[in-house]
Protein backbone atom coordinates (compact mmCIF):
# COMPACT_ATOMS: atom_id res chain seq x y z
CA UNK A 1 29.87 13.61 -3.35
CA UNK A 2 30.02 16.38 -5.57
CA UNK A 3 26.73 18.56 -5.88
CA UNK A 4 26.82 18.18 -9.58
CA UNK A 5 27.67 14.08 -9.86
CA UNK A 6 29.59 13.57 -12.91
CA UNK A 7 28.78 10.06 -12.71
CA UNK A 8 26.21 8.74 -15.46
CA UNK A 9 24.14 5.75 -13.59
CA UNK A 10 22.16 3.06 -15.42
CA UNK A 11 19.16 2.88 -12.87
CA UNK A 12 18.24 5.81 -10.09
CA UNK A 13 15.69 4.40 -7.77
CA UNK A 14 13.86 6.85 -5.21
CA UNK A 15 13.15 5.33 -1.98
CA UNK A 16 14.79 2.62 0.09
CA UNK A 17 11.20 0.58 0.99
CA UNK A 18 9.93 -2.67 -0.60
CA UNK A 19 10.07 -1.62 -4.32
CA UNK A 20 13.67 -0.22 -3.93
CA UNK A 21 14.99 -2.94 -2.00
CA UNK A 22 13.25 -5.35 -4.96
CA UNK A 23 14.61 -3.38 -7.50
CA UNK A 24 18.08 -3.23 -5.95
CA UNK A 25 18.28 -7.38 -5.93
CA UNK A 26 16.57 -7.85 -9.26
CA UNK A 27 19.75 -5.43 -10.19
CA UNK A 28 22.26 -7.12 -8.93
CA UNK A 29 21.22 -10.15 -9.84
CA UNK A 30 21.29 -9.19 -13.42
CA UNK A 31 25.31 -8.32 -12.14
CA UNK A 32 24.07 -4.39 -12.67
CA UNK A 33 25.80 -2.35 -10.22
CA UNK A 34 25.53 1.04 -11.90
CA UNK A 35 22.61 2.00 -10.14
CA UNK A 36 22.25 4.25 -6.70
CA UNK A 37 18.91 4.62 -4.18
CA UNK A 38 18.06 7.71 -3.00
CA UNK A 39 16.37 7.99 0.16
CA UNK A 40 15.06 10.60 1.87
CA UNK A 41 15.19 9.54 5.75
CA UNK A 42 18.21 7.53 7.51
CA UNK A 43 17.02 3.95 6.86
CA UNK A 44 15.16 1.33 4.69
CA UNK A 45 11.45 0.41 5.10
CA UNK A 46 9.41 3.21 3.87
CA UNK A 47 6.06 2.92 5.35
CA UNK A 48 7.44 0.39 7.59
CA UNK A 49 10.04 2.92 9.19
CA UNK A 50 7.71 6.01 9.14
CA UNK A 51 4.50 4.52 10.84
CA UNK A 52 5.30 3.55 14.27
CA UNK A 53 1.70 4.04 15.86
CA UNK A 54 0.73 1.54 18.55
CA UNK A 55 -0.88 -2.07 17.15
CA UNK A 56 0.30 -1.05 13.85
CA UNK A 57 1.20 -4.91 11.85
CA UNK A 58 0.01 -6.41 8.28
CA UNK A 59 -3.13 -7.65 7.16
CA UNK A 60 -1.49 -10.18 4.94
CA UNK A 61 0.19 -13.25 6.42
CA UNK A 62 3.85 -12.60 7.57
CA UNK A 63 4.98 -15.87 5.27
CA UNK A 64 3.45 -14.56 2.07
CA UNK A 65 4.01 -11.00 3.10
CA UNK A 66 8.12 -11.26 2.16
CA UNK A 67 10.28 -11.52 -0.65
CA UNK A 68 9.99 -14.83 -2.73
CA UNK A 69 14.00 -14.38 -2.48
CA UNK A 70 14.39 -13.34 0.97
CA UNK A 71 12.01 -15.83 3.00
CA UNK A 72 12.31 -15.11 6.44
CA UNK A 73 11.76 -17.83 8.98
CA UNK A 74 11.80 -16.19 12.08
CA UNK A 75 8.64 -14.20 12.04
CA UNK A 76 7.03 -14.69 15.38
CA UNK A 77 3.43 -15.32 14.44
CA UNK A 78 0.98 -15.33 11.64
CA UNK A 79 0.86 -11.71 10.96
CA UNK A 80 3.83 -9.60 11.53
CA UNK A 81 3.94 -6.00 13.42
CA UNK A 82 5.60 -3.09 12.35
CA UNK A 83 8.91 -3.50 13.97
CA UNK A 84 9.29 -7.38 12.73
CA UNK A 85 8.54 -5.84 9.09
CA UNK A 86 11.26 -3.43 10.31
CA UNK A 87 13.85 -5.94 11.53
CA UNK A 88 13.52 -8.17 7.85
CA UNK A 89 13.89 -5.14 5.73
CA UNK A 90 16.81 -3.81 7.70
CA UNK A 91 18.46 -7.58 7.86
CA UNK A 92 17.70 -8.26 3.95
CA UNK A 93 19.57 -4.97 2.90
CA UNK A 94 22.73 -6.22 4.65
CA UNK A 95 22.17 -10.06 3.29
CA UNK A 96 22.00 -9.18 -0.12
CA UNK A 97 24.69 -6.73 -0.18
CA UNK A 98 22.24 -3.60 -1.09
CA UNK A 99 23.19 -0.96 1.79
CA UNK A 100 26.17 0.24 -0.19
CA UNK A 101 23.89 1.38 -3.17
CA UNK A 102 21.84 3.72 -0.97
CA UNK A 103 22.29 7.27 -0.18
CA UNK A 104 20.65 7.96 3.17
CA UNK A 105 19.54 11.46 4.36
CA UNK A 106 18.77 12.69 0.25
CA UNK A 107 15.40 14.08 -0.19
CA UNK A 108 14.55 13.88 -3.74
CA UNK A 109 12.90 17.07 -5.12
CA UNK A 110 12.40 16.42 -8.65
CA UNK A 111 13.41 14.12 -11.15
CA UNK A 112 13.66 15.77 -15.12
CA UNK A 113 14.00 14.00 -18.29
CA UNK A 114 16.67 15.76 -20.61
CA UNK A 115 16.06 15.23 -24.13
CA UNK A 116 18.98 16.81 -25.24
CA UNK A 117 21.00 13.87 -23.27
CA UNK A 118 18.45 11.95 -23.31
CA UNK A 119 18.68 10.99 -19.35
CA UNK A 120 16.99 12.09 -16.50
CA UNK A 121 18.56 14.31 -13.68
CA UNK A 122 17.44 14.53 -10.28
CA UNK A 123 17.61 17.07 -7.90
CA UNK A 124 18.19 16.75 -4.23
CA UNK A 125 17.03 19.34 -1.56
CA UNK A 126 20.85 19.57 -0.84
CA UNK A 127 21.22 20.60 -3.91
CA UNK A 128 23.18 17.86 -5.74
CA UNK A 129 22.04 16.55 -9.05
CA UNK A 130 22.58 12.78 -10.32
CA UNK A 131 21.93 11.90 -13.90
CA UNK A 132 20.32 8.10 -14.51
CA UNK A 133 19.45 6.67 -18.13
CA UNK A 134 16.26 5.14 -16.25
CA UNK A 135 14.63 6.07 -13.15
CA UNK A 136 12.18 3.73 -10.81
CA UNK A 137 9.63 4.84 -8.51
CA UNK A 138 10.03 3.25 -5.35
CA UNK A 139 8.17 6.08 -3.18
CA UNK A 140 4.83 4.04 -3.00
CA UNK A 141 0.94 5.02 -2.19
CA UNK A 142 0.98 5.29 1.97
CA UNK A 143 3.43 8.14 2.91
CA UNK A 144 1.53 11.39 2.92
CA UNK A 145 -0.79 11.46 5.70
CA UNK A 146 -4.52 12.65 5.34
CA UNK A 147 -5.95 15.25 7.52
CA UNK A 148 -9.88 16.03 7.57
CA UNK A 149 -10.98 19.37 6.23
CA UNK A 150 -12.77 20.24 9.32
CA UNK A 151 -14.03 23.87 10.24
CA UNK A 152 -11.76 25.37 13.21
CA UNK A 153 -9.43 22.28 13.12
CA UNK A 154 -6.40 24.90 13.68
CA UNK A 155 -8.09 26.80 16.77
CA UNK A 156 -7.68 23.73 18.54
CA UNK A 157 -6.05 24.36 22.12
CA UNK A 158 -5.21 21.00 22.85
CA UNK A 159 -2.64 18.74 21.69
CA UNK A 160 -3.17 16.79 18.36
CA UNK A 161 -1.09 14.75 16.25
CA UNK A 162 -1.83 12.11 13.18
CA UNK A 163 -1.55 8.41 13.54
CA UNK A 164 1.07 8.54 10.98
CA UNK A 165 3.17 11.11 13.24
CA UNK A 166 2.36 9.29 16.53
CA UNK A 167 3.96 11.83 19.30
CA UNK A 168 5.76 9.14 21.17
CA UNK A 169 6.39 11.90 23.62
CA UNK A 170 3.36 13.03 24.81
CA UNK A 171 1.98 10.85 27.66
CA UNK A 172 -1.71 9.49 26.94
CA UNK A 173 -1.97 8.65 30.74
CA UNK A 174 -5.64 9.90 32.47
CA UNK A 175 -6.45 12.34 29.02
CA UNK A 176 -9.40 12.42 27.53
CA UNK A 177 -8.83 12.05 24.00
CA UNK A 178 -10.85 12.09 20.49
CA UNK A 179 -10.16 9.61 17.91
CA UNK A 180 -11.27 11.28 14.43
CA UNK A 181 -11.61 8.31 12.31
CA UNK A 182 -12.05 3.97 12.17
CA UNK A 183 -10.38 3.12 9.60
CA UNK A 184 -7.25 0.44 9.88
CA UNK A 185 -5.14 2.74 11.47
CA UNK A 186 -7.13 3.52 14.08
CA UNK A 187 -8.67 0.26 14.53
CA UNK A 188 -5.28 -0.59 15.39
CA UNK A 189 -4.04 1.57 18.27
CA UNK A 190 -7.03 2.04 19.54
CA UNK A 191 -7.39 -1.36 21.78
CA UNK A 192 -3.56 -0.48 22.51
CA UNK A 193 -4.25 2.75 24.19
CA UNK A 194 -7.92 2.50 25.36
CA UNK A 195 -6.56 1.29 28.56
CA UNK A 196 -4.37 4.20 30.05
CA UNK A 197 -6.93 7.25 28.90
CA UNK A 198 -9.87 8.13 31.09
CA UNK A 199 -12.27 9.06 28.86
CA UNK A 200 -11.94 8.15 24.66
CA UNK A 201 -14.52 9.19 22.34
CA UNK A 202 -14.27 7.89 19.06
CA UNK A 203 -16.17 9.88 15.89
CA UNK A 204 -17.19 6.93 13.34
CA UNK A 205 -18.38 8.97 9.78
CA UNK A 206 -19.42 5.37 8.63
CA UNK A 207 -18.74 1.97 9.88
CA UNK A 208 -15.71 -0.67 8.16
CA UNK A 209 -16.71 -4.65 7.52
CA UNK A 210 -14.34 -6.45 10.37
CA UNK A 211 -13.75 -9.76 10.28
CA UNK A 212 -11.91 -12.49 12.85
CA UNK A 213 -8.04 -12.48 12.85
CA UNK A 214 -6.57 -15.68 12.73
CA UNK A 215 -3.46 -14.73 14.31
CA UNK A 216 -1.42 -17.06 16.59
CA UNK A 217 2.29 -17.39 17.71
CA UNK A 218 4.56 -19.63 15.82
CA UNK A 219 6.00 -22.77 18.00
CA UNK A 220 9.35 -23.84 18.29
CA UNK A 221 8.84 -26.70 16.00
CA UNK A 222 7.15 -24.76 13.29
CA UNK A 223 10.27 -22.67 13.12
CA UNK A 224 12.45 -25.05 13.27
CA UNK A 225 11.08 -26.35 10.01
CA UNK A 226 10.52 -23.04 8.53
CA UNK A 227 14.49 -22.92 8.70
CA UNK A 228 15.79 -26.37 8.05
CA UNK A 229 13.27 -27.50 5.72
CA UNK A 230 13.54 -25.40 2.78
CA UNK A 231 10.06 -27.42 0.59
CA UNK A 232 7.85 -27.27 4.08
CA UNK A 233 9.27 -23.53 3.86
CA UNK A 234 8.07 -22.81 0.27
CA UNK A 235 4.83 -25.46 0.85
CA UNK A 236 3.86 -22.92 3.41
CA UNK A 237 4.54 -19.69 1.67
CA UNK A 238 2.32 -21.38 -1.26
CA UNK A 239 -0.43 -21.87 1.41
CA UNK A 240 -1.15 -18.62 2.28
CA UNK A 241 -0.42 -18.04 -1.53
CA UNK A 242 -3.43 -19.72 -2.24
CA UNK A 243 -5.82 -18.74 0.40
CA UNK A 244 -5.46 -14.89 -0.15
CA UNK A 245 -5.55 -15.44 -4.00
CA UNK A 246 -8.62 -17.28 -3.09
CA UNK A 247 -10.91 -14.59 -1.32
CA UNK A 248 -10.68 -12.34 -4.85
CA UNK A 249 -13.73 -14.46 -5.31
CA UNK A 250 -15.58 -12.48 -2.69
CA UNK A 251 -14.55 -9.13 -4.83
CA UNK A 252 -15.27 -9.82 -8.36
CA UNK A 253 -19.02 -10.39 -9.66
CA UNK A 254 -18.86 -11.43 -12.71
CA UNK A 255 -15.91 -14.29 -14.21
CA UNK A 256 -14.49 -14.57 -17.34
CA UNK A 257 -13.24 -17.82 -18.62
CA UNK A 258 -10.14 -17.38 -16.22
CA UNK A 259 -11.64 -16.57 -13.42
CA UNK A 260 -14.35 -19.54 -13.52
CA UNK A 261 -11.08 -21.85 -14.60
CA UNK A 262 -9.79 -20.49 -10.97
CA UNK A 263 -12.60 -21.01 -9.21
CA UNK A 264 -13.15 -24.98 -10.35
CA UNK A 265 -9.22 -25.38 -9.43
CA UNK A 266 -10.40 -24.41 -6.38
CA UNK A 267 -13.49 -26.06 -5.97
CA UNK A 268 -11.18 -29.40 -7.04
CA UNK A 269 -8.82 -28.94 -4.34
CA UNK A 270 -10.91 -27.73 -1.74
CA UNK A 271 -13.81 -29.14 -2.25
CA UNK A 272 -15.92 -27.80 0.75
CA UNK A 273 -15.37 -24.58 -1.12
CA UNK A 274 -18.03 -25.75 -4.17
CA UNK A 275 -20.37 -23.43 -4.60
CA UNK A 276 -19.35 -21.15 -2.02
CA UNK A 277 -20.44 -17.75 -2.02
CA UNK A 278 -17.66 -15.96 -0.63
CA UNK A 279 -19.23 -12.67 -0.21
CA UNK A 280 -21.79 -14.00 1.71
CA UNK A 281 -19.66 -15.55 4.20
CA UNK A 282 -17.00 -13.15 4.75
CA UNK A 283 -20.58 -10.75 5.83
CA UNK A 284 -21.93 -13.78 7.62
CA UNK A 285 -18.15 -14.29 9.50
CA UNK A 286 -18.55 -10.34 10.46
CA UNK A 287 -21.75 -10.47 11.86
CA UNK A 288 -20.51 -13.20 13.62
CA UNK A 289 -17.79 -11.58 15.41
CA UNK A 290 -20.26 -8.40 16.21
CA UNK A 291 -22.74 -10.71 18.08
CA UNK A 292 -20.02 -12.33 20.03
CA UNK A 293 -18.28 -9.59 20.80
CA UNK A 294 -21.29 -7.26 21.45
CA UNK A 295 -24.25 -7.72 23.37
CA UNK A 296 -26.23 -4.38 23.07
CA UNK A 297 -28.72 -4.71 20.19
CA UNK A 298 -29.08 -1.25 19.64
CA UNK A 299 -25.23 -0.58 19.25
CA UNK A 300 -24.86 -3.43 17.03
CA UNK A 301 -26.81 -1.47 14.33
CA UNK A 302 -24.04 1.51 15.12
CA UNK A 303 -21.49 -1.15 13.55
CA UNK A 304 -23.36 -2.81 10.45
CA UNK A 305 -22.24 -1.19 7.64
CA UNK A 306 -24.50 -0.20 4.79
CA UNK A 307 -22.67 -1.14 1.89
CA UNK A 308 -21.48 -4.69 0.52
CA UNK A 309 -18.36 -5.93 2.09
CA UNK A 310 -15.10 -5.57 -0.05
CA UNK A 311 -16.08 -2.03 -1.51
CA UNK A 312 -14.02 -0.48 1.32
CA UNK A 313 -10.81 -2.62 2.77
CA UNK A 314 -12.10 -5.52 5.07
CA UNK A 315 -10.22 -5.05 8.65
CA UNK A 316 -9.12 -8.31 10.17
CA UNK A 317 -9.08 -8.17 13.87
CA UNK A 318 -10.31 -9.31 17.26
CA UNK A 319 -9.66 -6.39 19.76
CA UNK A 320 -11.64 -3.47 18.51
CA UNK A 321 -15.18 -4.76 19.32
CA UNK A 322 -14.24 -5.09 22.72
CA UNK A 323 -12.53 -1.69 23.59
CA UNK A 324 -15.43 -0.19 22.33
CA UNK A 325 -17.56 -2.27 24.85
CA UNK A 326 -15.48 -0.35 28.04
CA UNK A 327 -17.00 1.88 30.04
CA UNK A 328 -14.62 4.98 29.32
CA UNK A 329 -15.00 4.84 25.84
CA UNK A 330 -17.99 6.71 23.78
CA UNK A 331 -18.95 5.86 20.22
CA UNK A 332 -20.21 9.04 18.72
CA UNK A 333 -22.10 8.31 15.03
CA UNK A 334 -22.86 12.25 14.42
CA UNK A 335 -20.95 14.22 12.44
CA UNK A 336 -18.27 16.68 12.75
CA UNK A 337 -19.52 20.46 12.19
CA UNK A 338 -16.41 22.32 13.58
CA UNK A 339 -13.53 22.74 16.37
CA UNK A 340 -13.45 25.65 18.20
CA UNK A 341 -10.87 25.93 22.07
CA UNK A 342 -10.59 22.36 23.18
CA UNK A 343 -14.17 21.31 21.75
CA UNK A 344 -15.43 19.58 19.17
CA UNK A 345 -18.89 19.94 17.96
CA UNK A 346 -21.37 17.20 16.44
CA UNK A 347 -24.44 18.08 13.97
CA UNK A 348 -26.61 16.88 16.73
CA UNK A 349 -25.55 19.92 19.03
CA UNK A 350 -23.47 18.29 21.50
CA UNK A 351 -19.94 19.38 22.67
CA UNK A 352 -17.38 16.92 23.30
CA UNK A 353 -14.38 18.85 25.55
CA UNK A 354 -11.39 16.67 24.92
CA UNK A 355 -7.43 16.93 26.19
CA UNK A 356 -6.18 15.88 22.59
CA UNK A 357 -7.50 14.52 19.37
CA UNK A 358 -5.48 11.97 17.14
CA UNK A 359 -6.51 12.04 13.66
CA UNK A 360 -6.87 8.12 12.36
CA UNK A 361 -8.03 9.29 8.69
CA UNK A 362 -5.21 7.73 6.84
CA UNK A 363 -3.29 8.16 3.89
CA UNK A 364 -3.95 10.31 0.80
CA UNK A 365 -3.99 7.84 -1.65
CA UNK A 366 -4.15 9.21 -5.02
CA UNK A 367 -1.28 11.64 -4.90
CA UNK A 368 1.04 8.57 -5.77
CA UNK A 369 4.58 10.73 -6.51
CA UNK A 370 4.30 13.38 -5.11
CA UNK A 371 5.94 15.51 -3.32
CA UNK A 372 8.59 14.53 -5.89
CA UNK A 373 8.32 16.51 -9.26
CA UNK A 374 8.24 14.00 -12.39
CA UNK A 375 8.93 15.94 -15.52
CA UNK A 376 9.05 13.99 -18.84
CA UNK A 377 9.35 14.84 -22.72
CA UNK A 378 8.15 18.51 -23.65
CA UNK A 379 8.04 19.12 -20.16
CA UNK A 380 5.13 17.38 -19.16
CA UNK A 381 4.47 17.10 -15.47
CA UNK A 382 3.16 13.45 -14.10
CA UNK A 383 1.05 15.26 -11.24
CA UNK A 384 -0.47 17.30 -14.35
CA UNK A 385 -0.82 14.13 -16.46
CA UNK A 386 -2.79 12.65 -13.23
CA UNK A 387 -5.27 15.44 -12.58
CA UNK A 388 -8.06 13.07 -13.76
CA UNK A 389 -6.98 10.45 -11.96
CA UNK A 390 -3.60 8.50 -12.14
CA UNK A 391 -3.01 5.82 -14.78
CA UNK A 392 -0.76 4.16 -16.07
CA UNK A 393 0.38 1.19 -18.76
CA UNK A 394 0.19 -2.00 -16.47
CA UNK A 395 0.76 -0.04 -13.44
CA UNK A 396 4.35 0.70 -14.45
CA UNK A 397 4.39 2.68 -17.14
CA UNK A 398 3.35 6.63 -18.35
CA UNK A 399 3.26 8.21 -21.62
CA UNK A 400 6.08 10.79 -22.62
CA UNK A 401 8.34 9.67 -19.36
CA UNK A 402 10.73 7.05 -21.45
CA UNK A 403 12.72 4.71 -19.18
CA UNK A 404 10.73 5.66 -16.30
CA UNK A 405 9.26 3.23 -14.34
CA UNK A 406 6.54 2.93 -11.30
CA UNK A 407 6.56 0.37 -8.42
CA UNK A 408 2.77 0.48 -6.69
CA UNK A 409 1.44 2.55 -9.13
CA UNK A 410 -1.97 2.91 -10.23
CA UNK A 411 -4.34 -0.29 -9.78
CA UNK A 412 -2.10 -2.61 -8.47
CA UNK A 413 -3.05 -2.80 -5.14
CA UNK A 414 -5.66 -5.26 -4.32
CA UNK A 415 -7.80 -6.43 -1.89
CA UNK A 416 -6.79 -9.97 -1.65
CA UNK A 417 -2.71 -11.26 -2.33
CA UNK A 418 0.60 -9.27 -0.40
CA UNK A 419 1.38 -5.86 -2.65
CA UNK A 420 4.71 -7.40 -2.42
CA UNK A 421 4.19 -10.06 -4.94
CA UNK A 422 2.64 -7.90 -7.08
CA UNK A 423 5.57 -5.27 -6.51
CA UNK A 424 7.80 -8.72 -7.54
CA UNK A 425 5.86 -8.83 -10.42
CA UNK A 426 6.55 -5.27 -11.58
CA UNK A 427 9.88 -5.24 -11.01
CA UNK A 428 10.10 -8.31 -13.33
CA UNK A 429 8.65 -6.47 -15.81
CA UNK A 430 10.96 -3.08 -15.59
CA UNK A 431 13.76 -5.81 -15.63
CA UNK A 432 12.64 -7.11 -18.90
CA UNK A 433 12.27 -3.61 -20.53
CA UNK A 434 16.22 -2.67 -19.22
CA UNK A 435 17.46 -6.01 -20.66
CA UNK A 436 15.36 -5.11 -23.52
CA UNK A 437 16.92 -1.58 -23.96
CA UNK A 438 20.58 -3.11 -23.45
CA UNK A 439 20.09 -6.59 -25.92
CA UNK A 440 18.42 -3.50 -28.53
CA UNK A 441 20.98 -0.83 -28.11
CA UNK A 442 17.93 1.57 -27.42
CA UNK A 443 18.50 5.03 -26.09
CA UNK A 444 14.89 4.83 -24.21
CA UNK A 445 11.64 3.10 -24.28
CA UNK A 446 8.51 4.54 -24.26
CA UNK A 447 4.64 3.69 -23.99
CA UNK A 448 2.64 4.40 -26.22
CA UNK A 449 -0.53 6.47 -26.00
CA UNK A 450 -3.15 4.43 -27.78
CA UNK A 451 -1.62 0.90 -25.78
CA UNK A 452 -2.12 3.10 -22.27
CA UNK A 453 -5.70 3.97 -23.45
CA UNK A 454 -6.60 0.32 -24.52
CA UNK A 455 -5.33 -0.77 -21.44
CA UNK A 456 -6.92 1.27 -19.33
CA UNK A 457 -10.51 0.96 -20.91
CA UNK A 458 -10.03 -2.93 -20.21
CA UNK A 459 -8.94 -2.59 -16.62
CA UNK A 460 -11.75 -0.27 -16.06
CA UNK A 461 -14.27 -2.19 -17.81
CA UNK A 462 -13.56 -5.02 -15.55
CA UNK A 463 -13.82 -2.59 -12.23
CA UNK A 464 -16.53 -1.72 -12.90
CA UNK A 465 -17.78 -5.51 -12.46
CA UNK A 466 -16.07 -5.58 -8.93
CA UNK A 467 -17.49 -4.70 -5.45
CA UNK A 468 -15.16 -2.25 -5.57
CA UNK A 469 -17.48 0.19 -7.75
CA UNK A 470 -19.96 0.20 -5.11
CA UNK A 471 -21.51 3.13 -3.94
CA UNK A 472 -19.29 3.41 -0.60
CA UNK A 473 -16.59 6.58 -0.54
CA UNK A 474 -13.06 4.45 -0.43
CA UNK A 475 -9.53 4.99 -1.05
CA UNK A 476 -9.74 2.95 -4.19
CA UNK A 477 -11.76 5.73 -6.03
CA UNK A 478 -10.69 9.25 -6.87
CA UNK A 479 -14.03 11.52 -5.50
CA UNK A 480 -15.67 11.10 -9.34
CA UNK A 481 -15.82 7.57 -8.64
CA UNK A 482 -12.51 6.25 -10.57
CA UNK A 483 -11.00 3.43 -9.39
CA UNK A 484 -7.52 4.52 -9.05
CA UNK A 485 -5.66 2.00 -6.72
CA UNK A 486 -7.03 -1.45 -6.95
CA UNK A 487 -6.42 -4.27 -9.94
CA UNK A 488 -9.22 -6.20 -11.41
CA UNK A 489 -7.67 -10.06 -11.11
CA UNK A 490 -6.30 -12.55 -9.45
CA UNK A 491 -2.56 -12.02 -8.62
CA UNK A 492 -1.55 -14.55 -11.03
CA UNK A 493 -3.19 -13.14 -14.03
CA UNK A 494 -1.15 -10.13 -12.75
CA UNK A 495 2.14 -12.14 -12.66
CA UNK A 496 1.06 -14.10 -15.63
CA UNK A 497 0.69 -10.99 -18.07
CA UNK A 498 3.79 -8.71 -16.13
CA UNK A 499 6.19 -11.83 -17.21
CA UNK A 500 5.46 -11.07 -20.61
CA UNK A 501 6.13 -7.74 -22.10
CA UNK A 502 4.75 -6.59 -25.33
CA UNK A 503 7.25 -5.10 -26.94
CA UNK A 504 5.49 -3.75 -29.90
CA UNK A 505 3.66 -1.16 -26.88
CA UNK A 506 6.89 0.34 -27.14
CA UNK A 507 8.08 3.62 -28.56
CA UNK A 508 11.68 3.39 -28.75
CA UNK A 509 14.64 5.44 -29.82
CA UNK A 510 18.19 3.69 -30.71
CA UNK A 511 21.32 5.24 -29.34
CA UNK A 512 23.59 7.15 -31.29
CA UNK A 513 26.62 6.27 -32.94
CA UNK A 514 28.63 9.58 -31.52
């Protein structure tokens, strides 16, 4: 291609992961084919492609954690791992005929709205330009990985890597290594590696609510059904549907006529679940697990947590309790003062001499876009827009950036249903506002301020009755204490409002007669 496209597209979508692959079918399906994906490494799967640390899989059941359009019935067990995720991206793209719309290898610098042409052109570190009438942000929350701001991290003489750069290269084998964070991440390649290192010494700032993993191996029969049997197919999806929908009832404190209407639907259909305080028994379930798994009283207390469970993310698993229990592996509680040579140094005064440290501490959450450069109307810049903390109109939508469009935006994550039917539900939603645009002969759409205020006072009304807006540090909450990531609701109430656009948010502009 040209470095200066001459080609005008209907729809530019940055990245080739869950939202653009969405967005790409929801396209196509509404026989749009004027649209191109831009994406940045040599495949599809985002997150899915770029994380390949060891025990990395989902949280969310591999039958609910998939495209309502593109069930898969060969996933091997109850939660999938990275490189099943992998395999049903990859195999989807060619199914649905999407590969041809995406332009591998193309790292998007910036995208900028010209108001002269009233289209947005983005820039490519390549240095070719494409020009869109409506761009979608596919580049999700979990790709720029978080690294501690520890004194003399960079004198380190070691070797050192992040989880989300796992050095596949460098051999583990007999090393005495340093795990700097327990969050999910870690919690996940440590029982993987434990094994092959002689010495591991793990530095916990604060301990994470785990609970049991109910994971199990599908059997031949079960997938034989899953395939043949398309209503035992979607019966099942709806399953695990319901039961994640059901544990927002552990999160949220206080219910509104919807939520209590929820919770008697499920009280009627389950009705062991009357009454049931499902805070209280997701604590009592990981309590459980640490006296089963752990017989020392004293380093029980070490794994308690201090704050209510669901402020941070709850960690399903069954194998981190007992690599901690091995004899070559140290749980260290005190804090990090510095690095220095191949040391690390606690607040108590000890020295811990270690061959390499791998840096578990995650993903920085709240940066959303970036590195990408959004530039809307008057030249306002989204990252500058966001300093206080990003927002946005149902999750989707900014101020002064007309036709633009966010998949995983701000607080639509949640604690409780896949992101990918929320992700469904926003992409239903950006579909409605292009059919909208075309049926109205609008040049763009735009939110408008006072319906972004209004509904972000709501959302963050109702946070603030979650567990969420506990006292624990998370990466829900910008460091003032704004819930950033996470929706207040059920995933319904999400669908339920996302299916129905109100129009008369809009600022609009109709096309010219030239």
């Amino acid at each position: 291609m040209d470095s200066n496209s001459t080609e005008i597209y209907d729809v530019i979508i940055l990245g080739a992961g869950i939202s653009g692959l969405g967005s790409a079918y929801n396209l196509l399906r509404n026989k749009n084919s004027s649209f191109l994906i831009l994406e940045k490494s040599e495949g599809v799967g985002g997150t899915w492609r770029e994380n390949t640390y060891p025990g990395l899989c989902c949280d969310v059941p591999s039958h609910f954690y998939s495209f309502s359009f593109a069930m898969n019935p060969d996933w091997t067990k109850t939660y999938p791992e990275q490189y099943e995720i992998l395999d049903y991206l990859e195999n989807i793209t060619d199914k649905l005929k999407i590969r041809p719309f995406i332009k591998f290898n193309s790292e998007v610098l910036e995208s900028r709205y010209n108001e002269k042409e009233n289209l947005w052109e983005t820039f490519l570190r390549s240095g070719e330009r494409y020009k869109s009438r409506s761009l979608i942000s596919g580049l999700g929350q979990l790709n720029k990985p978080k690294w501690p701001e520890i004194p003399g991290i960079e004198t380190f003489s070691g070797h050192s890597f992040h989880s989300a750069e796992w050095d596949h290269s460098y051999d583990l084998t007999n090393k005495r290594v340093a795990v700097i964070g327990n969050g999910p991440s870690a919690i996940g390649f440590i029982p993987k590696i434990v094994d092959s290192v002689s010495k591991m010494t793990i530095f916990q700032r604060s301990p994470n609510w785990i609970t049991p993993k109910p994971d199990r191996l599908y059997n031949s029969f079960e997938r034989f059904c899953l395939r043949y049997v398309p209503l035992y197919a979607r019966m099942y999806r709806f399953y695990w549907y319901f039961i994640q929908e059901r544990n927002y009832l552990a999160f949220y404190q206080k219910h509104n006529f919807f939520t209590k209407f929820i919770e008697k639907a499920i009280s009627a259909i389950l009705t062991r679940f009357k009454l049931f305080d499902f805070e209280r028994v997701y604590t009592a379930g990981s309590l459980m697990l640490i006296d089963e798994q752990i017989q020392d009283e004293s380093f029980k207390e070490k794994l308690i947590p201090d704050y209510p469970i669901g402020c941070k993310r709850i960690i399903p698993t069954n194998d981190y309790f007992p690599a901690l229990c091995k004899d070559n592996v140290n749980l260290e509680t005190s804090l990090i003062e510095k690095i220095s040579n191949n040391k690390i140094h606690t607040k108590d005064g000890r020295e811990h001499e270690v061959d390499v440290i791998i840096y578990g501490t995650g993903f920085d959450t709240n940066i959303f876009i970036s590195p990408v450069k959004i530039t809307g109307l008057g030249g306002k810049i989204l990252d500058d827009a966001w300093k206080s903390g990003a927002e946005a109109y149902r999750g989707v939508m900014v101020p002064y950036f007309p036709n633009f469009f966010i998949c995983y935006g701000p607080n639509t994550n949640t604690g409780h249903v896949s992101i990918i039917y929320m992700i469904e539900s926003q992409i239903l939603f950006i579909m409605k506002c292009l059919n909208y645009m075309k049926k109205n002969s609008l040049e763009y759409i735009d939110i408008k301020d006072d319906a972004m205020q209004a509904y972000n006072k709501k959302i963050q009304k109702k946070l603030a009755e979650t567990v969420w807006a506990g006292s624990c540090g998370s990466w829900y909450k910008t460091e003032e204490g704004k819930i950033i990531n996470n929706y207040p609701g059920y995933g319904i109430e999400y669908h339920w409002m996302m299916a129905r656009p109100n129009y008369s948010d809009f600022n609009d502009n109709l096309k010219s007669n030239n």
